[in-house]
Structures are given as structure tokens and as C-alpha cells.
N, C-alpha and C. Protein backbone atom coordinates (compact mmCIF):
# COMPACT_ATOMS: atom_id res chain seq x y z
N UNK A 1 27.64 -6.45 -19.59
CA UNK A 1 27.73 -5.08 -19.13
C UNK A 1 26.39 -4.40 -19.33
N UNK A 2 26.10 -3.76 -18.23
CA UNK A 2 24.62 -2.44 -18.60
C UNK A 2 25.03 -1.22 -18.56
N UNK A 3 24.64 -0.09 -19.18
CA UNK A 3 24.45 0.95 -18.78
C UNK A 3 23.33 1.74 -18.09
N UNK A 4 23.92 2.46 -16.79
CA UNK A 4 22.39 2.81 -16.21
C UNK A 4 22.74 4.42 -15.96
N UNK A 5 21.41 4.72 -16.66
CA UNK A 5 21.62 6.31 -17.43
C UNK A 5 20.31 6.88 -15.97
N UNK A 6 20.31 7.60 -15.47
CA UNK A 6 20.14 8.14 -13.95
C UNK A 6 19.42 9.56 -14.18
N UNK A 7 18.73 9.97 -14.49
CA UNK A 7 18.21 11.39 -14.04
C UNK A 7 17.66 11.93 -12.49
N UNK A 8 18.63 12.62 -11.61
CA UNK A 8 18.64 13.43 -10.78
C UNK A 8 18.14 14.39 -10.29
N UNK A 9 17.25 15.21 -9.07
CA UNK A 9 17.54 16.59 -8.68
C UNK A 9 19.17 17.23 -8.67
N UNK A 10 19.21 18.16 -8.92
CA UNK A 10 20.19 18.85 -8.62
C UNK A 10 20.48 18.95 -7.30
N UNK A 11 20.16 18.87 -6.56
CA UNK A 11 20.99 19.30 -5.26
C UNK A 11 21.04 17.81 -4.78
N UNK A 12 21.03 16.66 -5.09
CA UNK A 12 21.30 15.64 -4.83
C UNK A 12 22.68 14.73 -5.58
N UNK A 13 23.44 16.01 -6.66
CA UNK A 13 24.62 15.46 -7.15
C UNK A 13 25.87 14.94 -6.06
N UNK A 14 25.74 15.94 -5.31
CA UNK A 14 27.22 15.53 -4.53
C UNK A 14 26.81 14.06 -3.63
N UNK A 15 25.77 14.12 -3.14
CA UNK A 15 25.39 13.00 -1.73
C UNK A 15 25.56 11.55 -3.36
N UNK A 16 25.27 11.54 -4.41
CA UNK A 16 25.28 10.66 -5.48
C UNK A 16 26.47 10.24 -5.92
N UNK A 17 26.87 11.17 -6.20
CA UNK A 17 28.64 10.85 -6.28
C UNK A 17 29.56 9.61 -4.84
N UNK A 18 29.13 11.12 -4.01
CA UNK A 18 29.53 9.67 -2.70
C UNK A 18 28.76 8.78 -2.82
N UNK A 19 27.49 8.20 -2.60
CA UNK A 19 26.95 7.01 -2.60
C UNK A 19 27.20 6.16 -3.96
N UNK A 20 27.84 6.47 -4.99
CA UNK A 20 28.25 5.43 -5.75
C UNK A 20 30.02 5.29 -5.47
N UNK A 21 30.28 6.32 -5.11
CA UNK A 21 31.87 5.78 -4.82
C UNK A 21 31.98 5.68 -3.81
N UNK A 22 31.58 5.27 -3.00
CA UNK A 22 31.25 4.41 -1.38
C UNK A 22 31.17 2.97 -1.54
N UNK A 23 30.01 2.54 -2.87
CA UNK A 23 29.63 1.57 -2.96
C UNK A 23 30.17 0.33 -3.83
N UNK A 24 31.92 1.47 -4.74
CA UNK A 24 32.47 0.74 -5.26
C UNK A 24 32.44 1.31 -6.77
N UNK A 25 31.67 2.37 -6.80
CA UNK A 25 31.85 2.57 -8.40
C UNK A 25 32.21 3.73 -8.75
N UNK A 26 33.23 4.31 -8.83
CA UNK A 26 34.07 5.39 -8.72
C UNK A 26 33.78 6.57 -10.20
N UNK A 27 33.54 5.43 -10.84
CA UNK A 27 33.71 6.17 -12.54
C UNK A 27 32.30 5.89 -13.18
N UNK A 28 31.71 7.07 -13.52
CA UNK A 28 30.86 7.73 -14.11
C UNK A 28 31.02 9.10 -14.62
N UNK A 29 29.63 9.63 -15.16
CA UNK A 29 29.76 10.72 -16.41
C UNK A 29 28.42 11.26 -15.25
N UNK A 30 28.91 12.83 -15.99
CA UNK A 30 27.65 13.50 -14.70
C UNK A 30 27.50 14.81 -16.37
N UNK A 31 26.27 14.66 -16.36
CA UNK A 31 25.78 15.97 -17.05
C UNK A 31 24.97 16.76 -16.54
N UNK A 32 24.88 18.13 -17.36
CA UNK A 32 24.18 19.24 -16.99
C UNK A 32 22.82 18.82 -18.22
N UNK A 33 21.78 18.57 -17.39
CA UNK A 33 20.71 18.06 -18.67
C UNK A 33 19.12 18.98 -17.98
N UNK A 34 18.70 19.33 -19.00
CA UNK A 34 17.05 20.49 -18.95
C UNK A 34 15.87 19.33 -19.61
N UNK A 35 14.67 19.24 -18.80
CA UNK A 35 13.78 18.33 -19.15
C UNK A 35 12.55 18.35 -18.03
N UNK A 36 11.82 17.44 -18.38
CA UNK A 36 10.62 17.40 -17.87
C UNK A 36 10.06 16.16 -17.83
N UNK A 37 9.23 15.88 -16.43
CA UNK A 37 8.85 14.19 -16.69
C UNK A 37 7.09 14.48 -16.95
N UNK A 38 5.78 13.68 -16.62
CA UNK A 38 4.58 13.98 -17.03
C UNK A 38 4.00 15.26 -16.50
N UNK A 39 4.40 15.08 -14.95
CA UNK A 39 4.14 16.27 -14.16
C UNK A 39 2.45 16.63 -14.28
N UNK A 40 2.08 15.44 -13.91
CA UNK A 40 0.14 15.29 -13.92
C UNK A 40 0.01 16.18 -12.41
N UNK A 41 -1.40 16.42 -12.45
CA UNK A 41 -2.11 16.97 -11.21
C UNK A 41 -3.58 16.60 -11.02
N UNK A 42 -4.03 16.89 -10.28
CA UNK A 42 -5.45 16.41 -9.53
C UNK A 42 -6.25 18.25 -10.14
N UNK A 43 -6.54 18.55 -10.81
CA UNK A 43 -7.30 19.71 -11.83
C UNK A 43 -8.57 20.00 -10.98
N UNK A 44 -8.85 19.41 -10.15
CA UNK A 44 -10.78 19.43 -9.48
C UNK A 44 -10.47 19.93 -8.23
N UNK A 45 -9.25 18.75 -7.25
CA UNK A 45 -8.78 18.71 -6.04
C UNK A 45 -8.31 20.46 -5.94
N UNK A 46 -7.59 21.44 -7.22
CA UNK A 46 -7.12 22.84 -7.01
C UNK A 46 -8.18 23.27 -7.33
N UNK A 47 -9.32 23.01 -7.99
CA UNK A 47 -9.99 23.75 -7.89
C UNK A 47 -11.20 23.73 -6.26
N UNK A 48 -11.56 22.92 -6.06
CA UNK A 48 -12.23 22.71 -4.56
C UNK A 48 -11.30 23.50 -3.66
N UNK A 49 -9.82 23.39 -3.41
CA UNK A 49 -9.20 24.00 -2.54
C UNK A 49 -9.78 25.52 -2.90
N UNK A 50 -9.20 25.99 -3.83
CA UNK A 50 -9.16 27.38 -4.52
C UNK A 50 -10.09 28.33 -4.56
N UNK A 51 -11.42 27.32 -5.36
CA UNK A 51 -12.62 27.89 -5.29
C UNK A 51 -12.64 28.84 -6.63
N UNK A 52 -12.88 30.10 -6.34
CA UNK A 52 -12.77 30.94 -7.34
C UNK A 52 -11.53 31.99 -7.71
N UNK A 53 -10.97 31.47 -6.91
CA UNK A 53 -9.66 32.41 -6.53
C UNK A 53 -8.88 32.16 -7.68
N UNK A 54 -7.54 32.92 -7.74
CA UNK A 54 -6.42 32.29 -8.76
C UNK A 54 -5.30 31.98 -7.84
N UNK A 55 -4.97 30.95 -9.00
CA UNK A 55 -3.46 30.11 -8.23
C UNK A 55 -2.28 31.67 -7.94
N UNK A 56 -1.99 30.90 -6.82
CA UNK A 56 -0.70 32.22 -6.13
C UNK A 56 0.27 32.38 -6.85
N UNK A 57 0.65 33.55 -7.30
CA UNK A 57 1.80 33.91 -7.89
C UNK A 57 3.50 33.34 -7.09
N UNK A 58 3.44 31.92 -7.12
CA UNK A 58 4.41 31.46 -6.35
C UNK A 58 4.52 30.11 -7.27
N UNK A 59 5.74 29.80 -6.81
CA UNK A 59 6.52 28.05 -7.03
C UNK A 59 5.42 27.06 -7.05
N UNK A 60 4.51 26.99 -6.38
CA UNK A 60 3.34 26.57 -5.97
C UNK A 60 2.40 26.91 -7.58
N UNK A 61 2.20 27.86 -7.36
CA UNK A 61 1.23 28.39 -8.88
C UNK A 61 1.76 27.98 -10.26
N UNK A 62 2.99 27.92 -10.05
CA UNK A 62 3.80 28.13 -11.46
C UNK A 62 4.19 26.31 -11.85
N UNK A 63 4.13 25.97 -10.66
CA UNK A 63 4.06 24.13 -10.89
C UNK A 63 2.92 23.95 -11.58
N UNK A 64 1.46 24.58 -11.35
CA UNK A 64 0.40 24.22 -11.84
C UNK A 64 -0.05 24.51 -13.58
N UNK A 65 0.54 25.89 -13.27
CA UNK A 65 0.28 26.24 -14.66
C UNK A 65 0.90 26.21 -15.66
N UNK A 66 2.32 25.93 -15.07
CA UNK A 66 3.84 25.84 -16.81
C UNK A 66 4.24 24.60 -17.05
N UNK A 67 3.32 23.74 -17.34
CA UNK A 67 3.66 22.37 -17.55
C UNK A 67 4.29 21.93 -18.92
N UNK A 68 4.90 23.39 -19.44
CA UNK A 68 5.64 22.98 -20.35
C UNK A 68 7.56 23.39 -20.29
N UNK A 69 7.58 23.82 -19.18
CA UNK A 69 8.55 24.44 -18.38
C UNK A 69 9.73 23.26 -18.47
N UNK A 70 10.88 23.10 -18.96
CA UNK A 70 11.56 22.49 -18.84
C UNK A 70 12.41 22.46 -17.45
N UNK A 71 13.06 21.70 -16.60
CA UNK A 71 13.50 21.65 -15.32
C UNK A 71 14.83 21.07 -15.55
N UNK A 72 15.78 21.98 -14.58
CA UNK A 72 17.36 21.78 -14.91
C UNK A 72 17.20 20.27 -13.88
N UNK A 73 18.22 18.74 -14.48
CA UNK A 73 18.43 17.77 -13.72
C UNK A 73 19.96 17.29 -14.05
N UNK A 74 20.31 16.98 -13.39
CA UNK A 74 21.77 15.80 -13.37
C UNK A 74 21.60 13.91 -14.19
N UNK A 75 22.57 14.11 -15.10
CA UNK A 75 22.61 13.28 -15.92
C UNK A 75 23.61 12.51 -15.61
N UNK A 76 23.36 11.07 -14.69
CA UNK A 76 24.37 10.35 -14.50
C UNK A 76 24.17 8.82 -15.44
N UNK A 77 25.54 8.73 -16.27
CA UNK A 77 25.67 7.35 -16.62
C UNK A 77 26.57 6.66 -16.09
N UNK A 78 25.97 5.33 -15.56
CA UNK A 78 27.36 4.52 -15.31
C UNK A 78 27.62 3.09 -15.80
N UNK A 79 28.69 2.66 -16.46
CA UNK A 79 28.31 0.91 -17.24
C UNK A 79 29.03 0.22 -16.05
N UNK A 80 28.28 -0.87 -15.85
CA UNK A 80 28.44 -1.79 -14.91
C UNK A 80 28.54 -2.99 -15.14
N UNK A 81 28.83 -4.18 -14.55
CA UNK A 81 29.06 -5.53 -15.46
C UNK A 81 27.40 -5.97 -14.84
N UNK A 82 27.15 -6.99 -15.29
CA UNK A 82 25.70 -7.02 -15.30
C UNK A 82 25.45 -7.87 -13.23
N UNK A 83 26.06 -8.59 -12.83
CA UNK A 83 26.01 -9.01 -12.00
C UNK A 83 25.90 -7.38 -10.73
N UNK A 84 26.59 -6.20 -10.97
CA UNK A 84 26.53 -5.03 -10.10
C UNK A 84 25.45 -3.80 -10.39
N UNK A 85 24.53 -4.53 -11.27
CA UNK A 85 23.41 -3.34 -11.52
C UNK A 85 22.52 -3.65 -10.28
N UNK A 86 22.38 -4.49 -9.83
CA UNK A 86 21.43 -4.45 -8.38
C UNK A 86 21.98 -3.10 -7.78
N UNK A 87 23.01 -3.19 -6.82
CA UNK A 87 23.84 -2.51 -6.08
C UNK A 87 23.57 -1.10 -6.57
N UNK A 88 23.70 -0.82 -8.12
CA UNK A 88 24.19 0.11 -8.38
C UNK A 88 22.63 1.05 -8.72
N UNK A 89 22.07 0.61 -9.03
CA UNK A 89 20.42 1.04 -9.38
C UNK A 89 19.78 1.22 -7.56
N UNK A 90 19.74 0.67 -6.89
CA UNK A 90 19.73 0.01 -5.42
C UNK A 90 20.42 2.01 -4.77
N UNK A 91 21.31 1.75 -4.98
CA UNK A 91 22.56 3.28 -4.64
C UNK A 91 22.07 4.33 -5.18
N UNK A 92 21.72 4.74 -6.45
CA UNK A 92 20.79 5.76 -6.35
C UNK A 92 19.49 6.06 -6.34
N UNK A 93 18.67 5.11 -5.99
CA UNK A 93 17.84 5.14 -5.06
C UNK A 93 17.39 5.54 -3.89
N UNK A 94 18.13 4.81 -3.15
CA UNK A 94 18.37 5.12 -1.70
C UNK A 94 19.17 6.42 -1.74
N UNK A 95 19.94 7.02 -2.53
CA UNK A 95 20.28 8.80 -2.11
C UNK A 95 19.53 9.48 -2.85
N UNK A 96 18.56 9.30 -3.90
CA UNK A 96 17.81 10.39 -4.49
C UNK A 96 16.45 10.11 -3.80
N UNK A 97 16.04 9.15 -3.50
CA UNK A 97 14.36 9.20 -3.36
C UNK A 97 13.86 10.26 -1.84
N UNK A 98 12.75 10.93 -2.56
CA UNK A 98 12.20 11.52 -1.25
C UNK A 98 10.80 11.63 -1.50
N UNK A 99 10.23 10.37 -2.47
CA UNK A 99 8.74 10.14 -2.74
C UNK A 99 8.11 11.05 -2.85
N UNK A 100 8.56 12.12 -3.53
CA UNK A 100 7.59 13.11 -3.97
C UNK A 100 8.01 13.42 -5.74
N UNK A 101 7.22 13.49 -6.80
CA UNK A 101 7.05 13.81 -7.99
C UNK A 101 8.88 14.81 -8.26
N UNK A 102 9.54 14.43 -9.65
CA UNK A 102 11.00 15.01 -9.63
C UNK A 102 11.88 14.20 -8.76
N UNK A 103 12.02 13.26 -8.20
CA UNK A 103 13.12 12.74 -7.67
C UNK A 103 13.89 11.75 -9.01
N UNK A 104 13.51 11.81 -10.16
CA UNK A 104 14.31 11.57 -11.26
C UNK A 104 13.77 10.04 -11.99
N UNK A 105 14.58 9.31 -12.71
CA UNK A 105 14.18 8.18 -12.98
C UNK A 105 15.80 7.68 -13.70
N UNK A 106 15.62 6.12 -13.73
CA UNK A 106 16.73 5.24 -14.16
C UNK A 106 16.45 4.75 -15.14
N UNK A 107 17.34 4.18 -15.70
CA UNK A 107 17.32 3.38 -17.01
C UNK A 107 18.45 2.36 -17.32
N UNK A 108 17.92 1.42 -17.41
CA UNK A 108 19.19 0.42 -17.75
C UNK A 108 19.10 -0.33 -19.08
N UNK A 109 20.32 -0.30 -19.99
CA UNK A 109 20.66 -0.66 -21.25
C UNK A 109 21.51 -1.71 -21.38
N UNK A 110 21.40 -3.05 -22.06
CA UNK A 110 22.57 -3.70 -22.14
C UNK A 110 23.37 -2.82 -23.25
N UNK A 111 24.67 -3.39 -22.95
CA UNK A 111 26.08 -2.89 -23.53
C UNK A 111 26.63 -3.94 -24.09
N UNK A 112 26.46 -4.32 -25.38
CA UNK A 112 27.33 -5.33 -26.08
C UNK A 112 28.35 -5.65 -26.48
N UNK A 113 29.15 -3.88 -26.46
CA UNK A 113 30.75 -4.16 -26.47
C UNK A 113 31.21 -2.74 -26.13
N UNK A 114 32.73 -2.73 -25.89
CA UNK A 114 33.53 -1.34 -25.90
C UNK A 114 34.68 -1.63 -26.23
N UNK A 115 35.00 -0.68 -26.63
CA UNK A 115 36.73 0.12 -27.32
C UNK A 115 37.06 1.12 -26.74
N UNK A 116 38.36 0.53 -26.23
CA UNK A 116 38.96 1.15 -25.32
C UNK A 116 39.43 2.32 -26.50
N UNK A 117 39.60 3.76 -26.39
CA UNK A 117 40.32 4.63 -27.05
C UNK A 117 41.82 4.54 -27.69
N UNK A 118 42.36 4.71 -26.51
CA UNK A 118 43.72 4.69 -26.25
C UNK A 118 44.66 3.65 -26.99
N UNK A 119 43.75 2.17 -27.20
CA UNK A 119 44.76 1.28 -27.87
C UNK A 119 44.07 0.51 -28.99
N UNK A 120 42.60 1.32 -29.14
CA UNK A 120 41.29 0.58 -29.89
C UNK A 120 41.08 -0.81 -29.52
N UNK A 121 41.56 -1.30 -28.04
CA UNK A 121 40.86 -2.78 -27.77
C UNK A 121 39.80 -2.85 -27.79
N UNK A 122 39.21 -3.87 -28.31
CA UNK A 122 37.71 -4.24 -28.03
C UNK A 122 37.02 -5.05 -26.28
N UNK A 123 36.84 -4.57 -25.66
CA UNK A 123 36.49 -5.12 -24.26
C UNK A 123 35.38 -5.76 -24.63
N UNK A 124 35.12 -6.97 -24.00
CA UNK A 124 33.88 -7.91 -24.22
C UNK A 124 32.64 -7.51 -22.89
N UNK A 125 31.75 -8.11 -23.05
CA UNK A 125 30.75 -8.15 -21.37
C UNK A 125 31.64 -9.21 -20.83
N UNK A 126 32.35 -9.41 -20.46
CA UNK A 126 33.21 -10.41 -19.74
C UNK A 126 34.19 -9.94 -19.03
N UNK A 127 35.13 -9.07 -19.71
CA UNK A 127 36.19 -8.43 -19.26
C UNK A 127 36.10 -6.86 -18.58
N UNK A 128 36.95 -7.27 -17.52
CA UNK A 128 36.75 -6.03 -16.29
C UNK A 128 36.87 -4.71 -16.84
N UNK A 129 36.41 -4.03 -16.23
CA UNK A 129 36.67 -2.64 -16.73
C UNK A 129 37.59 -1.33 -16.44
């Protein structure tokens, strides 16, 4: 079994949801999660544009200068048996990417065991889920 822990745009939760339960994987965890990835820039390239000017009091400006700004994203985990992490890493991909900086990042963990709640079974990486 893996777990693959998913950071999102927000407005790409719902099209994510369908594209994993389209693709067969119905059950996952969706959080409300605040963060930030390196969020580098080209420092010379704004200034040549700019010149002497100051950055615009806009979305635009405020990307440049609050690089300590935390950014609201969607927190999806989902455990998978190890043979369906292609598919499933593959699936949100193809509905989050739009190759520009913030389209999120993945992560995959092996999972060495679970307990079921309800009856404290121990589920192996073997047994279905």
C-alpha cells in the first residue's frame, strides 16, 4: 500500500474529486491546508522590465514582494495498493497541471499496515481495502 498526499489549487478540488472517482478511487480525505512552495523569481528580469518604477499595487506586485505570504491549497490523501499509484499520481496530474508555478505537488509514502477502527483488524499491504 502507498499513500499519496496531493497538494492542490483550490479551484481545482471539484474537477479532482471527479478525476479520481472516474478513475476508480472513490475514497479519499480532502483538507483545508495554508502554505507556500519556494516561489523563486528572476530579481534583474523585474527589474529591466520596471526600470525605476515600483512594482504595481496588484496580484502581480504582491507575488513579488510577500514571499512570505502563506497560500490557501487543498490537501488530498489517498492510500492505494502499490500496483494503482501509477494511475493514481498519473490522475492528478493530468487535472491539476497548468505548468505554471502553484499547480501543487505529490508525495508518495509506503504504508506498512492499517487497523481497521470498527473491529481493530489489522489489514496487511496485501489485503483489499
Amino acid at each position: 500500500m502507498k499513500e499519496i498526499m496531493a497538494m492542490v489549487r483550490l479551484n481545482r478540488v471539484n474537477a479532482t474529486k471527479e478525476a479520481l472517482a472516474d478513475a476508480g478511487f472513490p475514497a479519499f480525505t480532502c483538507s483545508k491546508v495554508m502554505g507556500r512552495g519556494k516561489k523563486t523569481f528572476n530579481a534583474s528580469l523585474v527589474e529591466t522590465v520596471l526600470g525605476d518604477e515600483e512594482l504595481p499595487v496588484s496580484s502581480v506586485g504582491e507575488y513579488f514582494t510577500e514571499s512570505q505570504r502563506l497560500i490557501p491549497k487543498r490537501y488530498f490523501t489517498i492510500v492505494v495498493p502499490d500496483d494503482d499509484v501509477e494511475k493514481a499520481v498519473n490522475t492528478i496530474i493530468d487535472t491539476n497541471c497548468t505548468g505554471n508555478p502553484g499547480d501543487g505537488k505529490i508525495f508518495v509514502l509506503p504504508i506498512v499496515e492499517s487497523i481497521r477502527i470498527r473491529d481493530g483488524q489489522l489489514q496487511m499491504d496485501s489485503e483489499s481495502y
